[in-house]
N, C-alpha and C. Protein backbone atom coordinates (compact mmCIF):
# COMPACT_ATOMS: atom_id res chain seq x y z
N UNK A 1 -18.64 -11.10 -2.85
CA UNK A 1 -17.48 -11.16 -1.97
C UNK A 1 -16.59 -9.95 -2.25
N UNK A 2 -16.17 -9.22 -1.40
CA UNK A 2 -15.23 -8.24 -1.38
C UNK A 2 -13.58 -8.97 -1.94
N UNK A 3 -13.12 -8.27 -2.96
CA UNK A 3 -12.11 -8.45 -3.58
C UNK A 3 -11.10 -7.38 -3.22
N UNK A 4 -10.13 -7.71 -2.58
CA UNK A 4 -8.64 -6.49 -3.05
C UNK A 4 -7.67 -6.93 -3.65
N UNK A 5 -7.17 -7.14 -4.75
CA UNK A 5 -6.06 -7.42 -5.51
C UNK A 5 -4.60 -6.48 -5.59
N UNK A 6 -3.80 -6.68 -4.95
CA UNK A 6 -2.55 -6.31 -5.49
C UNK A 6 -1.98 -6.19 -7.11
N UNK A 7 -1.12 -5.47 -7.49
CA UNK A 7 -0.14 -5.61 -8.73
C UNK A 7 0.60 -4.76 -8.88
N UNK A 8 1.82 -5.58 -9.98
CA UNK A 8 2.75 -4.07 -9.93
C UNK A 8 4.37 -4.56 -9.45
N UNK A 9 4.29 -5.39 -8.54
CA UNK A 9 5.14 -5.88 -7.68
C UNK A 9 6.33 -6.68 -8.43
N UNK A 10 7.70 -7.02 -8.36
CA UNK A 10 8.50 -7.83 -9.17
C UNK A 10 10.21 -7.38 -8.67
N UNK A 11 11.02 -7.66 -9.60
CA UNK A 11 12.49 -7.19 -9.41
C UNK A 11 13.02 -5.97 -9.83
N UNK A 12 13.41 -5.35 -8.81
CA UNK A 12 14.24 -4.34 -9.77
C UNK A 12 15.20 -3.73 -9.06
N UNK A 13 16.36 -2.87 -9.35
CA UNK A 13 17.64 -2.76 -8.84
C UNK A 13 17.62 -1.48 -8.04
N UNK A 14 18.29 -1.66 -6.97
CA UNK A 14 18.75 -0.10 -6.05
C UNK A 14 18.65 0.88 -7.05
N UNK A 15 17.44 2.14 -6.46
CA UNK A 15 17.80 3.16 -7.37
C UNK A 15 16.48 2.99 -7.82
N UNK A 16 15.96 2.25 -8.61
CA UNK A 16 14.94 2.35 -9.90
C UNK A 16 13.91 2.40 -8.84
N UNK A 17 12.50 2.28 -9.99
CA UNK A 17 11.04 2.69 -9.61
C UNK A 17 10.38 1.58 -9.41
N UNK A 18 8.95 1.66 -8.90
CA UNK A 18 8.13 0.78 -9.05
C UNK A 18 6.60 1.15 -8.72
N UNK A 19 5.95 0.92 -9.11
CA UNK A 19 4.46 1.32 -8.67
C UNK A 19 3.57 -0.01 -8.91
N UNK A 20 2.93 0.19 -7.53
CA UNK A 20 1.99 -0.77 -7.43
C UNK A 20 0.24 -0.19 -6.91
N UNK A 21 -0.31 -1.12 -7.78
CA UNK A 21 -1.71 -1.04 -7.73
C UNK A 21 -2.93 -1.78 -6.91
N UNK A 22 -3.73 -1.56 -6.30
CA UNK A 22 -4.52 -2.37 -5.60
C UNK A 22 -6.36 -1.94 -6.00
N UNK A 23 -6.87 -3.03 -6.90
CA UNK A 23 -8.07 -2.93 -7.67
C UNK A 23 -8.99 -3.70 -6.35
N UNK A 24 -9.92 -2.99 -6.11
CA UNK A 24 -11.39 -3.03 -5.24
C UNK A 24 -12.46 -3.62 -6.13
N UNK A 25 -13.16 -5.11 -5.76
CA UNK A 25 -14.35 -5.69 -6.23
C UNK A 25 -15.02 -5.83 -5.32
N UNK A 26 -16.68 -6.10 -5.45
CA UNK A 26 -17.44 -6.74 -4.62
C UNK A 26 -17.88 -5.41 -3.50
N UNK A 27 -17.37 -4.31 -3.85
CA UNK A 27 -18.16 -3.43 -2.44
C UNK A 27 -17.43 -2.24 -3.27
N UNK A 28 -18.02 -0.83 -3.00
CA UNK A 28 -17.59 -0.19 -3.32
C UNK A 28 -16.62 0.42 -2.34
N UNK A 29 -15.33 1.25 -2.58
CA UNK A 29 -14.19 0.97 -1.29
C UNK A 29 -14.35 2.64 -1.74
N UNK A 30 -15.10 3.60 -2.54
CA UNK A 30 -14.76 5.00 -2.56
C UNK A 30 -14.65 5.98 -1.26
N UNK A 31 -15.43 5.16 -0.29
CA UNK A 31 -15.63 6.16 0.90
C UNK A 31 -14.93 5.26 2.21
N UNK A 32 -13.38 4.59 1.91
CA UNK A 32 -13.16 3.32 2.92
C UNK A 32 -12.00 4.55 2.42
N UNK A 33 -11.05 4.33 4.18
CA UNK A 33 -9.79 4.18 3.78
C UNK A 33 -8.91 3.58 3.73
N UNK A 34 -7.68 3.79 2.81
CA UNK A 34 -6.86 2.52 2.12
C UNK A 34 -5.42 2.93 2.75
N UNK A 35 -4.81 1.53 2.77
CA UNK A 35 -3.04 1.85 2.93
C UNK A 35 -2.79 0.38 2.55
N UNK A 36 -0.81 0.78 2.54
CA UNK A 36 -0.38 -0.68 2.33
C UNK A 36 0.37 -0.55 3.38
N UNK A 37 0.82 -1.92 3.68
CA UNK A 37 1.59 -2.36 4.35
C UNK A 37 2.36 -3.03 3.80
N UNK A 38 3.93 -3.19 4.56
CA UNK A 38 4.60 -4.43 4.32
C UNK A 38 5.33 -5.49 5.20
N UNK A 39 5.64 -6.84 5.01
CA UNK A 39 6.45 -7.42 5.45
C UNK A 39 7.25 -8.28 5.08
N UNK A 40 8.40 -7.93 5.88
CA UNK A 40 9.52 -8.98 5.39
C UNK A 40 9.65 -10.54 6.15
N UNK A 41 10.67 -11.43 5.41
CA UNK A 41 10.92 -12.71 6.15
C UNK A 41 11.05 -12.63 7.75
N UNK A 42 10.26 -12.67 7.99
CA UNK A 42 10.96 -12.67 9.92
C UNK A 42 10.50 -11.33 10.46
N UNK A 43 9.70 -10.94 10.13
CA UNK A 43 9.43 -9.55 10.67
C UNK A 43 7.91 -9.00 10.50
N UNK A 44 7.85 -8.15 11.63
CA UNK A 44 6.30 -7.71 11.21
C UNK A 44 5.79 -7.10 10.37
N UNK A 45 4.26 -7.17 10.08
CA UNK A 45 3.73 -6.48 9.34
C UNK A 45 4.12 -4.88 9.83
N UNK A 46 4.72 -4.30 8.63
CA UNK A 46 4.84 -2.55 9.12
C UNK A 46 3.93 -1.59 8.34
N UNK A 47 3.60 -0.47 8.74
CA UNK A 47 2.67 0.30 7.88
C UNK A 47 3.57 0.98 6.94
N UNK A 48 3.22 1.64 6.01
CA UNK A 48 4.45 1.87 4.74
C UNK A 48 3.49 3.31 4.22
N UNK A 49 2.19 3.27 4.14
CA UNK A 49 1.36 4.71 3.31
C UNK A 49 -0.18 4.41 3.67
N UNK A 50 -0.64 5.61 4.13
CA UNK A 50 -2.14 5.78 4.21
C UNK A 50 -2.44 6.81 3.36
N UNK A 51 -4.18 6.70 2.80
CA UNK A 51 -4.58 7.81 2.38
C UNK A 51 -5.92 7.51 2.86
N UNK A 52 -6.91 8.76 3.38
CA UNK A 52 -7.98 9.12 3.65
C UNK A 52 -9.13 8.58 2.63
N UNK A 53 -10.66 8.80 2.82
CA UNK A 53 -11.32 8.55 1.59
C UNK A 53 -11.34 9.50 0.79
N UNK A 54 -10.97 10.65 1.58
CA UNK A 54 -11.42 12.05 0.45
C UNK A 54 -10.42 12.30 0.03
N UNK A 55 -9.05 11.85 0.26
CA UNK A 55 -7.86 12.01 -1.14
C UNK A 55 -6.90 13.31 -0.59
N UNK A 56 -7.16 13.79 0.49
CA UNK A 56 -6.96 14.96 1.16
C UNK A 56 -5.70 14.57 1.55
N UNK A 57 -5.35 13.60 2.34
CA UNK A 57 -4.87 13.55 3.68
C UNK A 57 -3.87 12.15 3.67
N UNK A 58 -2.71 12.47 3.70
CA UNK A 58 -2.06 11.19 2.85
C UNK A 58 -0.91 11.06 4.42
N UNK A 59 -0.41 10.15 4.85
CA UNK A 59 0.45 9.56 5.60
C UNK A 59 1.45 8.60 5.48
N UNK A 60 2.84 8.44 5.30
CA UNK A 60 4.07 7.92 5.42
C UNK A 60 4.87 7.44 6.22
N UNK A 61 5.36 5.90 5.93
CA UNK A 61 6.26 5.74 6.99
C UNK A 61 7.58 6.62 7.43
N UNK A 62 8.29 6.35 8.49
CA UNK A 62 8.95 7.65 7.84
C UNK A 62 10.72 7.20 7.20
N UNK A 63 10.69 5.92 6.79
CA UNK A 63 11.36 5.14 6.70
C UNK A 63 11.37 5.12 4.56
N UNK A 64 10.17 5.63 4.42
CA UNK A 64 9.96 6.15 3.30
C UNK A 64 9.80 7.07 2.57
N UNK A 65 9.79 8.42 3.70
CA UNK A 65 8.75 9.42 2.91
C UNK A 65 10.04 10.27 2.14
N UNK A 66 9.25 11.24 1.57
CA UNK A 66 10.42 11.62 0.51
C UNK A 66 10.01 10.91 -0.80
N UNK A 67 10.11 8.84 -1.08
CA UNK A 67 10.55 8.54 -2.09
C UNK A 67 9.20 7.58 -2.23
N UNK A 68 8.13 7.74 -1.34
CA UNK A 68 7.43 6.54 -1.62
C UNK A 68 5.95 8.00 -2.25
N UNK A 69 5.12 8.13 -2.72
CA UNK A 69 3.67 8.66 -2.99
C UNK A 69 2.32 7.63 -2.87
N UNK A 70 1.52 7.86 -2.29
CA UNK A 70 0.48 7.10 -2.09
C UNK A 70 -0.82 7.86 -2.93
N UNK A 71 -1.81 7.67 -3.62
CA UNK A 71 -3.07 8.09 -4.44
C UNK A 71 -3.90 7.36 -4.85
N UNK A 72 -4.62 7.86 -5.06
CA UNK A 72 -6.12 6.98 -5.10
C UNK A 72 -7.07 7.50 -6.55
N UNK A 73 -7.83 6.81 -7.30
CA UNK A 73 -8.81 6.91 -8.27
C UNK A 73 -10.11 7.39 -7.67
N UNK A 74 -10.22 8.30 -7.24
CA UNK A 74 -11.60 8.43 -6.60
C UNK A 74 -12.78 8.25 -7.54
N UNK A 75 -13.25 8.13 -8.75
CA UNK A 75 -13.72 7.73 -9.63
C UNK A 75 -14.46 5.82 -9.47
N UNK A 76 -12.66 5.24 -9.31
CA UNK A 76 -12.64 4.04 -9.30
C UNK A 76 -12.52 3.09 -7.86
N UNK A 77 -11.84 4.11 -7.24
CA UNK A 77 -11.46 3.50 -6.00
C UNK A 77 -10.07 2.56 -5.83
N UNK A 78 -9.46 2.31 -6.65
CA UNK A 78 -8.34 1.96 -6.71
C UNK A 78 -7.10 2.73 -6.20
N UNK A 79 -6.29 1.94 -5.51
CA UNK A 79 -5.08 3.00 -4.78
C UNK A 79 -3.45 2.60 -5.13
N UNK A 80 -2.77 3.49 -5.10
CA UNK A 80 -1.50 3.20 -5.77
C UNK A 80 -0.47 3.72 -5.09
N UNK A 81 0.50 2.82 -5.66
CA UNK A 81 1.68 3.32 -4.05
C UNK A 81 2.83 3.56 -5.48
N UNK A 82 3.20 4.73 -5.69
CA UNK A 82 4.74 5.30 -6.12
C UNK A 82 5.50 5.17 -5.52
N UNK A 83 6.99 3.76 -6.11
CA UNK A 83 7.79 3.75 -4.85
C UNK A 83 9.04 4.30 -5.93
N UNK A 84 10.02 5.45 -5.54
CA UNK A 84 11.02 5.86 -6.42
C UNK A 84 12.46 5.79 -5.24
N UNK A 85 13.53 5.79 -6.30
CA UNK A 85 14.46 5.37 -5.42
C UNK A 85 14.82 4.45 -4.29
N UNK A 86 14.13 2.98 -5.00
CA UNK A 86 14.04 1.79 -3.76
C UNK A 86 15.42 1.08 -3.55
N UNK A 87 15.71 0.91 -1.71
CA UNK A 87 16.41 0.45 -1.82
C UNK A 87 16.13 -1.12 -1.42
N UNK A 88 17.51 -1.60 -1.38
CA UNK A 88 16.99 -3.23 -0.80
C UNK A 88 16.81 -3.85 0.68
N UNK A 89 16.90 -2.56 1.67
CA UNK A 89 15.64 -2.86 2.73
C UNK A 89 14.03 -2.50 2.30
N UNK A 90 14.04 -2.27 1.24
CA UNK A 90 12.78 -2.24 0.84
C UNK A 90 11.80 -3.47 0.46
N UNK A 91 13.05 -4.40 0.44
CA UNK A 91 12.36 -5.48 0.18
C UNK A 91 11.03 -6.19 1.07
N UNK A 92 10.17 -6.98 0.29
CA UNK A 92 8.89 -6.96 1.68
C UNK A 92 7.64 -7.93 0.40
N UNK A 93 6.87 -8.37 1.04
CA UNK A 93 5.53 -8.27 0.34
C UNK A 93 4.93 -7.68 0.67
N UNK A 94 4.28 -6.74 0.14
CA UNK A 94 3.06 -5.46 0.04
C UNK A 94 1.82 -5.61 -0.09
N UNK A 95 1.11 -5.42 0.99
CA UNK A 95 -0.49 -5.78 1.04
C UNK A 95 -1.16 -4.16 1.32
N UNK A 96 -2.30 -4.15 0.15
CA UNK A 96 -3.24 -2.87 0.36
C UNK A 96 -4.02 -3.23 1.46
N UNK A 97 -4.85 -2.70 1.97
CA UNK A 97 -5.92 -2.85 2.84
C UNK A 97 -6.70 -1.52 3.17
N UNK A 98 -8.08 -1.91 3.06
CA UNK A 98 -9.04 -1.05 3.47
C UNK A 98 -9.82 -1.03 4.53
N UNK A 99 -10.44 0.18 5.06
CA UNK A 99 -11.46 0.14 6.09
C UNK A 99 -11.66 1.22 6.50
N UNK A 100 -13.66 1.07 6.94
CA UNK A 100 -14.49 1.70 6.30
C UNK A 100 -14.41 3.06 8.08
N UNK A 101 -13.57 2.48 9.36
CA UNK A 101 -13.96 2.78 10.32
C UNK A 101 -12.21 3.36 10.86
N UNK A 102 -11.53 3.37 10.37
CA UNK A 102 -10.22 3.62 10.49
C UNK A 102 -9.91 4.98 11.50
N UNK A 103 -9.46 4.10 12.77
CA UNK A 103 -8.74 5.71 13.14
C UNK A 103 -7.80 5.98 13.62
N UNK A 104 -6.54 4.51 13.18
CA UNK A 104 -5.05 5.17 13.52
C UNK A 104 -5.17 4.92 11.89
N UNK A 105 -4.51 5.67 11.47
CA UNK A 105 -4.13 4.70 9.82
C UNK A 105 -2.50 4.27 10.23
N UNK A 106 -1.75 4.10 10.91
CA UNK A 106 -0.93 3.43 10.67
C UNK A 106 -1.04 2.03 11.58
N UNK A 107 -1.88 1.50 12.08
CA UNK A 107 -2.67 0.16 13.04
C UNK A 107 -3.28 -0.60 12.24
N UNK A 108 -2.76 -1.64 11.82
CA UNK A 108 -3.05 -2.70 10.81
C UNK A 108 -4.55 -2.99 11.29
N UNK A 109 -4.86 -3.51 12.47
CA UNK A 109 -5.71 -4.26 13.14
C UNK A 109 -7.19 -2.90 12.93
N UNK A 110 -7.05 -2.05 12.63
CA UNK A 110 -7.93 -0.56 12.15
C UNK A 110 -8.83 -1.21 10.84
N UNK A 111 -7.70 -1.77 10.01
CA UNK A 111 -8.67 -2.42 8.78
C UNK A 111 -9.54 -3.17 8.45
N UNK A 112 -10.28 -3.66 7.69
CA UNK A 112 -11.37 -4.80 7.50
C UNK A 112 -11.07 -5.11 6.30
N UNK A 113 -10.19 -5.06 5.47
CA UNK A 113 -10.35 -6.03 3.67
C UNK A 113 -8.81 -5.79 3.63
N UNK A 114 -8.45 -6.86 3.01
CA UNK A 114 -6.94 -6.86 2.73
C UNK A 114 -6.47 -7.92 1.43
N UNK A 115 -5.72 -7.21 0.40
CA UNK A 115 -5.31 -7.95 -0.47
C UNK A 115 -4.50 -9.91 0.14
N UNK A 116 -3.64 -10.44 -0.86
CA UNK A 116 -3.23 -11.26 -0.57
C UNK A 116 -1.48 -11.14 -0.73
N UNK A 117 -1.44 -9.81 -1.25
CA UNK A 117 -0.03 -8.74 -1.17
C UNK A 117 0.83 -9.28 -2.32
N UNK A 118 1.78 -8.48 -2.35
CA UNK A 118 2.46 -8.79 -3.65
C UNK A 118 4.48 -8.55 -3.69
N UNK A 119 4.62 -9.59 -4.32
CA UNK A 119 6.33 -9.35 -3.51
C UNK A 119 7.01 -8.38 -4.38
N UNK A 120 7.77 -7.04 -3.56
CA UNK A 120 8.55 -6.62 -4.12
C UNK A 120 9.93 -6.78 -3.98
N UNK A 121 11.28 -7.39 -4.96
CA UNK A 121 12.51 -7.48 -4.30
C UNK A 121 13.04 -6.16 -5.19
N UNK A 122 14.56 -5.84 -4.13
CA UNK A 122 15.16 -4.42 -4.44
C UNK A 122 16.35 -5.69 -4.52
N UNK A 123 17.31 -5.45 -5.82
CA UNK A 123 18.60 -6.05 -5.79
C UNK A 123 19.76 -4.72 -5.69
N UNK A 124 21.23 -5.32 -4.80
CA UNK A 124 21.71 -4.38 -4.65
C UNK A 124 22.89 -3.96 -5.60
């Protein structure tokens, strides 16, 4: 069975850091491409960071860019979202997701494997 796991995710205050991780089982995800998404209470799923399979080619919301970095283990296949300077509209649960056929990367419905996401809160 294809596995995507979230981590990383928890409390922390306007201003500070956070990085979260998303570990690939059950298929190899080196040649899939990955992003996260997020959503909040009452609101849609939004796209937040893409990256390509070849590590090249990275994409941002633009609601983030500047403070968020997206990268990948090409080795491992694992992908990681650098979030610096979060504020507390940042708040959301954060789901990775992959897929192998992707060609908006910011179109949720593009993907095929998706974690079970992970909550991040920003206090103000």
């Amino acid at each position: 069975q294809v596995q995507l796991v979230e981590s990383g995710g928890g409390l922390v205050q306007a201003g500070g850091s956070l990085r979260l991780s998303c570990a690939a089982s059950g298929r190899s995800f080196r040649r899939y491409d990955l992003g996260w998404f997020r959503q909040a209470p009452g609101k849609e799923r939004d796209f937040v960071a893409g990256i390509r399979w070849g590590g090249g080619s990275t994409y941002f919301a633009d609601s983030v860019k500047g403070r968020f970095t997206i990268s990948r283990d090409n080795a491992k296949s694992p992908v990681y979202l650098q979030m610096n300077s979060l504020k507390p509209e940042d708040t959301a649960v954060y789901y990775c997701a992959g897929g192998l056929r992707v060609m908006t990367t910011t179109r949720a419905s593009d993907y095929d494997y998706w974690g079970q996401g992970t909550q991040v809160t920003v206090s103000s």
